[in-house]
Every structure is written in C-alpha cells, then in structure tokens.
C-alpha atoms as a PDB file:
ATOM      1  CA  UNK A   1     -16.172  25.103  12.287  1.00  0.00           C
ATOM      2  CA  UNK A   2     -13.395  23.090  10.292  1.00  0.00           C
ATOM      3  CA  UNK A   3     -13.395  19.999  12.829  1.00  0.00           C
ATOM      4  CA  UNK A   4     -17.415  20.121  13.288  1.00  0.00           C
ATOM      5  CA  UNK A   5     -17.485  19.561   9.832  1.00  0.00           C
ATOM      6  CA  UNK A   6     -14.420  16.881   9.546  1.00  0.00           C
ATOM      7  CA  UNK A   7     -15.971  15.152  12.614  1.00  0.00           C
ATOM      8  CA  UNK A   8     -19.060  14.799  10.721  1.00  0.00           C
ATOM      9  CA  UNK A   9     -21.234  17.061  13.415  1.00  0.00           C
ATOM     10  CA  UNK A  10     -21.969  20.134  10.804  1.00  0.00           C
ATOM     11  CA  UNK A  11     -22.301  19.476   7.297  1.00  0.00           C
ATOM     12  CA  UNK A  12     -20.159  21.356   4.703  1.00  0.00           C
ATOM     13  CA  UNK A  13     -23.151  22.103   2.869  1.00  0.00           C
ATOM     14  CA  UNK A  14     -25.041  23.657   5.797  1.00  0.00           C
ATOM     15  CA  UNK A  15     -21.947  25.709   6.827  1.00  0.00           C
ATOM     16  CA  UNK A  16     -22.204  27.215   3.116  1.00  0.00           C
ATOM     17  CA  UNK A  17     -25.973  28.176   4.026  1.00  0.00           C
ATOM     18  CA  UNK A  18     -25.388  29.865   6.971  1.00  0.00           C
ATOM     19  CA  UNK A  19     -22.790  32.149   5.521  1.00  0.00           C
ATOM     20  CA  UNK A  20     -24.973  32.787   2.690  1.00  0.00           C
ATOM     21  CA  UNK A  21     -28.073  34.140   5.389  1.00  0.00           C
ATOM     22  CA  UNK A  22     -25.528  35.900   7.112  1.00  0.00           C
ATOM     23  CA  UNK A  23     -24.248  38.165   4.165  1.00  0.00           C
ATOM     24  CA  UNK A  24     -28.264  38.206   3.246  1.00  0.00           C
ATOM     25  CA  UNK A  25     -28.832  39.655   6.599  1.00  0.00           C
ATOM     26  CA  UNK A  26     -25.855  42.078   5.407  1.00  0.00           C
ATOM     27  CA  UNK A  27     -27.122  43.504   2.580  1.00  0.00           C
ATOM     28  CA  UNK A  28     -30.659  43.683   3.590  1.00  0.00           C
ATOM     29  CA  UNK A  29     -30.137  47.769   5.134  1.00  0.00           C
ATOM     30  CA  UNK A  30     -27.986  48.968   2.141  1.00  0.00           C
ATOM     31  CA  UNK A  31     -28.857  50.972  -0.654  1.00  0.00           C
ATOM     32  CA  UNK A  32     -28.200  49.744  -3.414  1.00  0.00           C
ATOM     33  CA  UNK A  33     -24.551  51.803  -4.203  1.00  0.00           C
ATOM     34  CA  UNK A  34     -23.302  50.401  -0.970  1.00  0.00           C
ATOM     35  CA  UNK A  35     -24.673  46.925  -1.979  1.00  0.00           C
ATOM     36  CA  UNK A  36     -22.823  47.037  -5.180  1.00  0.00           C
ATOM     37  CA  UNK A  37     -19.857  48.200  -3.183  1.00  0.00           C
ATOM     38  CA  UNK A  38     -20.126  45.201  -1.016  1.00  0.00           C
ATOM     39  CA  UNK A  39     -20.086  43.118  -3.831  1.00  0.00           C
ATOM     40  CA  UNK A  40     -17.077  44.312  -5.428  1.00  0.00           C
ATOM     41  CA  UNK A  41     -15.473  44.284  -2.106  1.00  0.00           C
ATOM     42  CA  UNK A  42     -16.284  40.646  -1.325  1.00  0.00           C
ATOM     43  CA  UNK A  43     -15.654  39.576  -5.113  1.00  0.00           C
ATOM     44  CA  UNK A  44     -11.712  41.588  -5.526  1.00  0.00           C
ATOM     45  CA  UNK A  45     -10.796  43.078  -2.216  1.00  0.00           C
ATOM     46  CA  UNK A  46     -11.321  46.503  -3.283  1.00  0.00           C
ATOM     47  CA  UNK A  47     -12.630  49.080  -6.321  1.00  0.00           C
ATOM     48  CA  UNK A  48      -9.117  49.291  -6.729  1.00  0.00           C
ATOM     49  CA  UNK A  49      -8.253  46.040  -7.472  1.00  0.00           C
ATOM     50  CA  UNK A  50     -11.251  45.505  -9.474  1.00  0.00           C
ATOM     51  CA  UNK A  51     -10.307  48.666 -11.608  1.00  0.00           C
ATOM     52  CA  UNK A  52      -6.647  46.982 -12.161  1.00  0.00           C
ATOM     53  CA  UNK A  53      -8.160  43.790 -12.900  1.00  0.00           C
ATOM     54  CA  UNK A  54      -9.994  45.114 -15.275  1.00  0.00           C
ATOM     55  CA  UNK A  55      -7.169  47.286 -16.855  1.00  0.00           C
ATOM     56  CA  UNK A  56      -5.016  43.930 -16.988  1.00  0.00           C
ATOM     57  CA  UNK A  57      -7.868  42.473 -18.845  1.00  0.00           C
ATOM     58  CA  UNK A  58      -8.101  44.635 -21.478  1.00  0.00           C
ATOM     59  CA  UNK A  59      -4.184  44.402 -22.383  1.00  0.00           C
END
C-alpha cells in the first residue's frame, strides 16, 4: 500500500477511508461491551494498559 500511495496510484486519503469501512464493518456484529472493548484495545493495546495509563495520570 506504501508505494501505491508514493507512486501516486492510491491516495493517502482514500487509504485512510478504507481502513475506516473496514473497522466499521468490524464493529457492526458487537454488542456494545465488546465494542467498547475494541475501542480500548485499538486506542492503548489493552484494558491493562489503559488502567496504568490512567493510574500514571492521576499521580
């Protein structure tokens, strides 16, 4: 995807689209605790790391 879109042939901006209808397509069969779940996953990794995020935040 990288040299389609240094060569010109796929634009970055279209690339960003598809990716964005592909984790639509995703999420469209979850409920809505693994949704959030998916989120937190795609945002920090894991709960886990979100939770020490969070923890270091607060110091």
């Amino acid at each position: 995807m990288q040299k389609a879109i240094t060569a010109g042939e796929l634009s970055a901006e279209r690339f960003a689209s598809y990716q964005k209808l592909q984790r639509e397509m995703a999420y469209s069969s979850l409920n809505s605790r693994e949704l959030e779940n998916e989120k937190i996953k795609r945002m920090f990794g894991s709960k886990h790391e979100m939770k020490q995020m969070l923890k270091h935040l607060k110091q």
